[in-house]
C-alpha atoms as a PDB file:
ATOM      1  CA  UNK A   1       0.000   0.000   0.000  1.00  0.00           C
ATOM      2  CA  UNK A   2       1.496   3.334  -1.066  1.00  0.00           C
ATOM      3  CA  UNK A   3       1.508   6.116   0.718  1.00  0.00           C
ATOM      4  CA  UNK A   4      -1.718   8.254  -0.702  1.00  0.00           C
ATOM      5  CA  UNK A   5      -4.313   4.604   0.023  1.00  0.00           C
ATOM      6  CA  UNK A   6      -2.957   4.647   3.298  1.00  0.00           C
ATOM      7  CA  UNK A   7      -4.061   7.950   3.739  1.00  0.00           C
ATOM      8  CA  UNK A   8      -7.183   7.460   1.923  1.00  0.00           C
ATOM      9  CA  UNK A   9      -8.023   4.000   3.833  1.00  0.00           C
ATOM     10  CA  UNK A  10      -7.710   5.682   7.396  1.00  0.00           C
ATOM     11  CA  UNK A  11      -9.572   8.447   6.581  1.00  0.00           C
ATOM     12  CA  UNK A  12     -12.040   6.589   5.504  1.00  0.00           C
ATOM     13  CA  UNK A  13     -12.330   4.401   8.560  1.00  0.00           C
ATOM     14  CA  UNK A  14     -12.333   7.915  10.459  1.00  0.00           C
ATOM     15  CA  UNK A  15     -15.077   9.521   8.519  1.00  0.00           C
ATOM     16  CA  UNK A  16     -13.236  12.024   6.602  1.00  0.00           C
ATOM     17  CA  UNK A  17     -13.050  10.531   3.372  1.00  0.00           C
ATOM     18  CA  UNK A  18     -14.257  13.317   0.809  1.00  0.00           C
ATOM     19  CA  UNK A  19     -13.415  16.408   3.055  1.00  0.00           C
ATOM     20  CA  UNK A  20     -11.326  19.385   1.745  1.00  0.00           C
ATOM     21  CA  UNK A  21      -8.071  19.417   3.587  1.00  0.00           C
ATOM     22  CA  UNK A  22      -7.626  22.505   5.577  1.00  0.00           C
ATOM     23  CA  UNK A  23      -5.869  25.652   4.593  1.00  0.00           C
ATOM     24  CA  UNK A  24      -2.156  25.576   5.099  1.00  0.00           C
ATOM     25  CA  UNK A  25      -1.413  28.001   8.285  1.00  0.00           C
ATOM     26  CA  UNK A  26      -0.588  31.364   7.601  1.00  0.00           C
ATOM     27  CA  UNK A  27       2.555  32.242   9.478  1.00  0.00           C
ATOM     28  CA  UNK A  28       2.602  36.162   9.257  1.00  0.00           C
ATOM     29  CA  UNK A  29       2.105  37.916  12.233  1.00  0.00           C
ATOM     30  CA  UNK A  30      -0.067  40.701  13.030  1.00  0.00           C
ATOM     31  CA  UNK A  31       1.713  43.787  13.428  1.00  0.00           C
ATOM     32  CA  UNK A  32       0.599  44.950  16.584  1.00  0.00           C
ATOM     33  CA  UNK A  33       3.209  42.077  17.756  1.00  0.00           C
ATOM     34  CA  UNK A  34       5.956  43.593  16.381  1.00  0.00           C
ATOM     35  CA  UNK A  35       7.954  46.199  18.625  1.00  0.00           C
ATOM     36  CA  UNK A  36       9.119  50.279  17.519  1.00  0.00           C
ATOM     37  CA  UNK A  37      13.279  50.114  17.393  1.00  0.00           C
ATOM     38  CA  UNK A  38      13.022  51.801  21.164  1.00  0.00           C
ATOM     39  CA  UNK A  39      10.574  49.589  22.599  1.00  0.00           C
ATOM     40  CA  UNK A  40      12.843  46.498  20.903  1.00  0.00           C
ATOM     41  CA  UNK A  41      15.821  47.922  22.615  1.00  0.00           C
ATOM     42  CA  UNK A  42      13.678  48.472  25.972  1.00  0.00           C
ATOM     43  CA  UNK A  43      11.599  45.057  26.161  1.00  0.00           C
ATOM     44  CA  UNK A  44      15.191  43.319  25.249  1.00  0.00           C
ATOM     45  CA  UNK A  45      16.604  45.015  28.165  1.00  0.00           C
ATOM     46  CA  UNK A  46      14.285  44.388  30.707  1.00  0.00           C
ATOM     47  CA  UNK A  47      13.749  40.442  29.839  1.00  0.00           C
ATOM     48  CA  UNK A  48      17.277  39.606  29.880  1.00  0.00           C
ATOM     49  CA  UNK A  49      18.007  42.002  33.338  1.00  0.00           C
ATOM     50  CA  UNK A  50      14.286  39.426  34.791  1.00  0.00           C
ATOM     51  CA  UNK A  51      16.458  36.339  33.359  1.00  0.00           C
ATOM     52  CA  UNK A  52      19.603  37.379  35.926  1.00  0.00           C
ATOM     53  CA  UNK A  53      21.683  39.037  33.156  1.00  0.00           C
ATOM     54  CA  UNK A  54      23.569  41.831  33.572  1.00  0.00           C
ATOM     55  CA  UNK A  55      23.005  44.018  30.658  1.00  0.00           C
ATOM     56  CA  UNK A  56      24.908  47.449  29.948  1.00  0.00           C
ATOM     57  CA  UNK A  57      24.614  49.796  26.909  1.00  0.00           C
ATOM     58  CA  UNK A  58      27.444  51.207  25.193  1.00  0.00           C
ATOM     59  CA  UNK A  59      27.926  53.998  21.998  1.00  0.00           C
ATOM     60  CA  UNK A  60      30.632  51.688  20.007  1.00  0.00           C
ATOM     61  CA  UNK A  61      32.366  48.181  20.263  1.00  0.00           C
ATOM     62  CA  UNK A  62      35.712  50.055  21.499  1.00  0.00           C
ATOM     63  CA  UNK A  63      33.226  51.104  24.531  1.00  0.00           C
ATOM     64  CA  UNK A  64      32.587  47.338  25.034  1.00  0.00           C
ATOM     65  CA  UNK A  65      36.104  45.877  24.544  1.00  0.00           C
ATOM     66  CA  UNK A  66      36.911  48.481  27.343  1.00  0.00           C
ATOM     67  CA  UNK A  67      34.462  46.946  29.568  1.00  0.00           C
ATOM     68  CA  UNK A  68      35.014  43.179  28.822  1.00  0.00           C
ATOM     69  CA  UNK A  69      39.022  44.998  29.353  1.00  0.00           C
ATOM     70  CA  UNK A  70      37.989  45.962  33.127  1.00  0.00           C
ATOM     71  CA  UNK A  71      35.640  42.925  34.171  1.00  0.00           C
ATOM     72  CA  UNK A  72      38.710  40.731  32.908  1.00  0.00           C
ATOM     73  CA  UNK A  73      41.185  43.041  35.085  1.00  0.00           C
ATOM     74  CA  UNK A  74      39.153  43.384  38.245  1.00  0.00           C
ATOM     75  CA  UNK A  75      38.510  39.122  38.454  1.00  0.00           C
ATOM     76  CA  UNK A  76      41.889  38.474  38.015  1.00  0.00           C
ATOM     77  CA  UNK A  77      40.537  36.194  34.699  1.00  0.00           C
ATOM     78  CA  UNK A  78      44.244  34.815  33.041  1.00  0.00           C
ATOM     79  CA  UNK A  79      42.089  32.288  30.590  1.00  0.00           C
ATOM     80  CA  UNK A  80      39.855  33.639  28.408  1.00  0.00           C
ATOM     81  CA  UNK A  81      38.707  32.560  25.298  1.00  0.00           C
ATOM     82  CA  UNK A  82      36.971  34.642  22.595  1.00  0.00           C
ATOM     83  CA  UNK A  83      35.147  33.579  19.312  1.00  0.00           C
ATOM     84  CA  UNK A  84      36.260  34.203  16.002  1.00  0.00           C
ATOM     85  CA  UNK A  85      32.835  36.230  15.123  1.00  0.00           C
ATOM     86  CA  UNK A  86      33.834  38.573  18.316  1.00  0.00           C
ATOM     87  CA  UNK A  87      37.985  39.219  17.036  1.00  0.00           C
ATOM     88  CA  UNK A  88      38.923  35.876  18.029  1.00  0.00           C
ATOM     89  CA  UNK A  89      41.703  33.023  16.403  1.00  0.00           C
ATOM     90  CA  UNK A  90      40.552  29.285  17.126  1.00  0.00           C
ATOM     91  CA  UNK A  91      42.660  26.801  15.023  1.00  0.00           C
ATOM     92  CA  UNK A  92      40.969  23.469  16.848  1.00  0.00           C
ATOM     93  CA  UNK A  93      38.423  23.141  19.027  1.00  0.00           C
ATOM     94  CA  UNK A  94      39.933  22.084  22.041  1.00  0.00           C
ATOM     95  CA  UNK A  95      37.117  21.153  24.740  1.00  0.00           C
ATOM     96  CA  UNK A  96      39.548  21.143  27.824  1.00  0.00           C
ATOM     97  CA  UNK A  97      41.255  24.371  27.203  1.00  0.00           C
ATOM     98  CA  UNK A  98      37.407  26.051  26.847  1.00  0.00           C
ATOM     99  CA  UNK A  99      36.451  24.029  29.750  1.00  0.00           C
ATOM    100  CA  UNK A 100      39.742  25.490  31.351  1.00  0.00           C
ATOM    101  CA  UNK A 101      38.552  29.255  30.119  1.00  0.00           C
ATOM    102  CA  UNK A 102      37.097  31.604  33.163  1.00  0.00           C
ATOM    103  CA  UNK A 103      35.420  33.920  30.464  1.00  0.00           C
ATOM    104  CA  UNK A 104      33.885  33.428  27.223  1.00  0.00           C
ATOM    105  CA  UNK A 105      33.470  35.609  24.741  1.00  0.00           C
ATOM    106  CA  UNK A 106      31.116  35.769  21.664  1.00  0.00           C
ATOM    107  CA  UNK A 107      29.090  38.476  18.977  1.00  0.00           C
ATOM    108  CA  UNK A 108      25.471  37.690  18.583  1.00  0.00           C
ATOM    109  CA  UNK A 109      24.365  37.263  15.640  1.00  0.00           C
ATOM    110  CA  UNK A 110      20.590  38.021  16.899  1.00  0.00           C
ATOM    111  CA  UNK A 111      18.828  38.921  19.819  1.00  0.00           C
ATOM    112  CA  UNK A 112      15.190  38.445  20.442  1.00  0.00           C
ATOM    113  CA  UNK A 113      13.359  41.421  22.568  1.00  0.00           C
ATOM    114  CA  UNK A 114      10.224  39.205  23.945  1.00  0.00           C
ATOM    115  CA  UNK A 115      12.683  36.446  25.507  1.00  0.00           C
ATOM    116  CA  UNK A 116      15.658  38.603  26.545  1.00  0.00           C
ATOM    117  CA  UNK A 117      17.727  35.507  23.895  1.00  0.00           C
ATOM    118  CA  UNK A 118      20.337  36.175  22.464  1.00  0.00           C
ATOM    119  CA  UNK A 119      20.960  33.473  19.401  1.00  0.00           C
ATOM    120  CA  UNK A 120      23.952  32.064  18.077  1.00  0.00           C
ATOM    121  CA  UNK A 121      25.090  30.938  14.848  1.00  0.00           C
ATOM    122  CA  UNK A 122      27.264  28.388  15.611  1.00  0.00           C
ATOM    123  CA  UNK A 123      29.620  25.542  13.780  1.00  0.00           C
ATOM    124  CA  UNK A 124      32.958  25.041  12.448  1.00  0.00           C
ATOM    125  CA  UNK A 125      33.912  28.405  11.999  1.00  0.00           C
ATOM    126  CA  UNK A 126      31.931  29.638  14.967  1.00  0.00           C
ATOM    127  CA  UNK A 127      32.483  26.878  18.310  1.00  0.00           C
ATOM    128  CA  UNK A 128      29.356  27.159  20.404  1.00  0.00           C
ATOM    129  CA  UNK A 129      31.797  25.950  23.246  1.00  0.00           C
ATOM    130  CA  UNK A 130      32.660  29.591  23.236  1.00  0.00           C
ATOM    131  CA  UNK A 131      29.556  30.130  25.185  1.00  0.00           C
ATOM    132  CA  UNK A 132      28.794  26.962  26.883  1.00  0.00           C
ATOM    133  CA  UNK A 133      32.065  25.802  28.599  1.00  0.00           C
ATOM    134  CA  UNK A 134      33.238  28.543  30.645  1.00  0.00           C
ATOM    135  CA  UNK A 135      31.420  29.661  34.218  1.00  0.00           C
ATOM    136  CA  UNK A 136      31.160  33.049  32.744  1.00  0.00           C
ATOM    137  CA  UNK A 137      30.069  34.301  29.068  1.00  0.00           C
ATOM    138  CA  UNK A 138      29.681  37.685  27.490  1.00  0.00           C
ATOM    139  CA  UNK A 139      27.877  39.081  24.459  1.00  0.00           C
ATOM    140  CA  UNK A 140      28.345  41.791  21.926  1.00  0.00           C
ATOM    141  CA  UNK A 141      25.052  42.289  20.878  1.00  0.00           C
ATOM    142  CA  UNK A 142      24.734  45.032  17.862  1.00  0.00           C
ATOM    143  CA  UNK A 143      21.514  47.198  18.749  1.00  0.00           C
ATOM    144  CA  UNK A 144      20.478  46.272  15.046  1.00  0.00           C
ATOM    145  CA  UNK A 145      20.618  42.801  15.706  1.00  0.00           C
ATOM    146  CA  UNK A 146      17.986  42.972  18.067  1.00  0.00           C
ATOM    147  CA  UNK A 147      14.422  42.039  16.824  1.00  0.00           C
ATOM    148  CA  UNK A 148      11.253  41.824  18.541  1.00  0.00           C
ATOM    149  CA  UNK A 149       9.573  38.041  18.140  1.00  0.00           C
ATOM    150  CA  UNK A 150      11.369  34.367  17.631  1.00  0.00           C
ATOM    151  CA  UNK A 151      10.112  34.082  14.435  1.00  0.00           C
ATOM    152  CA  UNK A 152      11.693  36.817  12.584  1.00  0.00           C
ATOM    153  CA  UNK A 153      15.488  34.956  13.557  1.00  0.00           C
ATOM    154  CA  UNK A 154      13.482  31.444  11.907  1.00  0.00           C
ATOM    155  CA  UNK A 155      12.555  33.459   8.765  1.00  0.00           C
ATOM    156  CA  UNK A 156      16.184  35.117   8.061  1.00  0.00           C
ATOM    157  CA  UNK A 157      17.973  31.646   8.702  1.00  0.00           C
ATOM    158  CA  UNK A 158      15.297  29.746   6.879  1.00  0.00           C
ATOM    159  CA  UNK A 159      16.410  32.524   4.104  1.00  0.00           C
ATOM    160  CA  UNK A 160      19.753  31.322   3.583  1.00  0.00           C
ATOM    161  CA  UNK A 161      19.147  27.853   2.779  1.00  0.00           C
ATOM    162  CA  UNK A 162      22.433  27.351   0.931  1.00  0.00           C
ATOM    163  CA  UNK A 163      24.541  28.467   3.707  1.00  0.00           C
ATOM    164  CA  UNK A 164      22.742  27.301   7.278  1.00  0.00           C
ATOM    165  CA  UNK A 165      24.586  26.940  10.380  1.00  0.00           C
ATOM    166  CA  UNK A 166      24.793  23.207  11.590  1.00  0.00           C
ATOM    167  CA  UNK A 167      23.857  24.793  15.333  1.00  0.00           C
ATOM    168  CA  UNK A 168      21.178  27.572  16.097  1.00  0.00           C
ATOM    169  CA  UNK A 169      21.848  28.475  19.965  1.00  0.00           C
ATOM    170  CA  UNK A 170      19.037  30.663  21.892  1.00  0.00           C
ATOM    171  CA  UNK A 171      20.414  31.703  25.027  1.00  0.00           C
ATOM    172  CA  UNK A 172      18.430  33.290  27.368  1.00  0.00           C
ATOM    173  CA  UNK A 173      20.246  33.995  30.565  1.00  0.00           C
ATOM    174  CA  UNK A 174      22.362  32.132  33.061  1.00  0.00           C
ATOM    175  CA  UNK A 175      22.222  28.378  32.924  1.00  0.00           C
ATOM    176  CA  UNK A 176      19.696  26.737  35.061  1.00  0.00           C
ATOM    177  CA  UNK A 177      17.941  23.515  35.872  1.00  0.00           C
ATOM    178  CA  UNK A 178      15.512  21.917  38.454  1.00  0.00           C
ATOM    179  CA  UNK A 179      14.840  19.038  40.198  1.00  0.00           C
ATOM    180  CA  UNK A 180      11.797  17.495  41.455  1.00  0.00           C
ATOM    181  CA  UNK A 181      11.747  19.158  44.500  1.00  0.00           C
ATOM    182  CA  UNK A 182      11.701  22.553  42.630  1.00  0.00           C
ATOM    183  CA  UNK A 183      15.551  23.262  43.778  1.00  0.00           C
ATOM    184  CA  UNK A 184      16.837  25.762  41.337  1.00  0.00           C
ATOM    185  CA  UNK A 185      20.459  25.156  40.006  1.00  0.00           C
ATOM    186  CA  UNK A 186      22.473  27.992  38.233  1.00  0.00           C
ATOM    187  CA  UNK A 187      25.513  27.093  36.132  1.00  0.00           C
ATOM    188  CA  UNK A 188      25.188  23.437  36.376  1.00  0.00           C
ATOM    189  CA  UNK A 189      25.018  22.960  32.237  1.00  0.00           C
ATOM    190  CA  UNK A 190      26.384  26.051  31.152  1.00  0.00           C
ATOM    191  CA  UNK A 191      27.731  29.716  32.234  1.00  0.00           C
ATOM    192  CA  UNK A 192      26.277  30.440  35.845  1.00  0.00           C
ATOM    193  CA  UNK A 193      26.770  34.585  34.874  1.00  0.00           C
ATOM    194  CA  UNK A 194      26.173  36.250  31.263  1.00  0.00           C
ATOM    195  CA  UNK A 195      27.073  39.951  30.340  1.00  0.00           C
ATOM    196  CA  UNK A 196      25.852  41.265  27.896  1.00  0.00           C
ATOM    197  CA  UNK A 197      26.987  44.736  26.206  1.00  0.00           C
ATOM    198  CA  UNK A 198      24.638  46.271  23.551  1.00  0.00           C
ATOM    199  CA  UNK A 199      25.964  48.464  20.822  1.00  0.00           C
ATOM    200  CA  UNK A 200      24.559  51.383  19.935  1.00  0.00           C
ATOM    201  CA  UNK A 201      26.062  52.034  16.492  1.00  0.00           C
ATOM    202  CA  UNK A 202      26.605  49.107  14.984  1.00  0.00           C
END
């Protein structure tokens, strides 16, 4: 039995034989659910501060590096390890010198305002490691990058079907996980603190 009689045999048997099938779901949304570029910026801001992140706002990326420069300073950090989308040089993924890292660094390559995520492209030439091994991870996150709904990240990677990352990352604050008694853990599968620095001009 191919496939379309096995389709027409059960729905037969469940009383549908001869029906239209439904319309195929429309997947725009209404506009109202779409944020201004402000209230983006704003609703981002205060969803990632409710998921324990601590979120600052800077004019340019020399502002950030200058920050990431003095968080690194004042903790004493000697291992960091930064991504190759955020300035950095990996060769080989090496899981025990990330693991090693006290810092990870990484650019977004979106950020969603109504879940505080920010979402990674990762694979080959962009280890998600980066921002899974080490206790703490930061973000670049251009303010342009930032969009309002889940969706609109799923409709510009479903765009580039030639070229899709092997690894689509949402990240929305520090890592945490539960047991049955409702005992929250923080860091147990990931970083236990995430900065993140928006840019304002890029």
């Amino acid at each position: 039995m191919d496939k379309d009689q096995f389709f027409k045999a059960l729905a037969a048997r469940t009383g549908y034989a001869g029906q239209e099938p439904p319309p195929p779901p429309r997947w725009e949304a209404p506009r109202e659910l779409f944020f201004g570029e402000q209230e983006r910026l704003e609703v981002f801001i205060r969803e990632s501060e409710a998921l324990g992140v601590s979120v600052s706002l800077v004019p340019h990326e020399q502002a950030a590096r200058e920050a990431i420069g003095k968080l690194v300073a004042s903790r004493g950090y000697t291992r960091v390890v930064t991504a190759p989308n955020a300035g950095g040089s990996i060769d080989r993924v090496d899981h025990d010198e990330f693991a090693a890292a006290q810092f990870g660094l990484c650019r977004a390559d979106h950020a969603v305002a109504e879940t505080g995520s920010i979402v990674l492209e990762t694979g080959p030439h962009n280890p998600r490691c980066v921002s899974l091994l080490p206790p703490v991870a930061g973000f670049l996150v251009p303010r342009s990058k930032i969009v309002s709904r889940v969706g609109e990240v799923l409709t510009e990677v479903s765009a580039h079907r030639d070229d899709l990352t092997s690894c689509l990352n949402f990240i929305s604050g520090p890592s945490k996980t539960a047991d049955i008694e409702h005992n929250l853990c923080v860091g147990v599968h990931g970083p236990g603190e995430v900065h993140v620095w928006i840019i304002e001009n890029l």
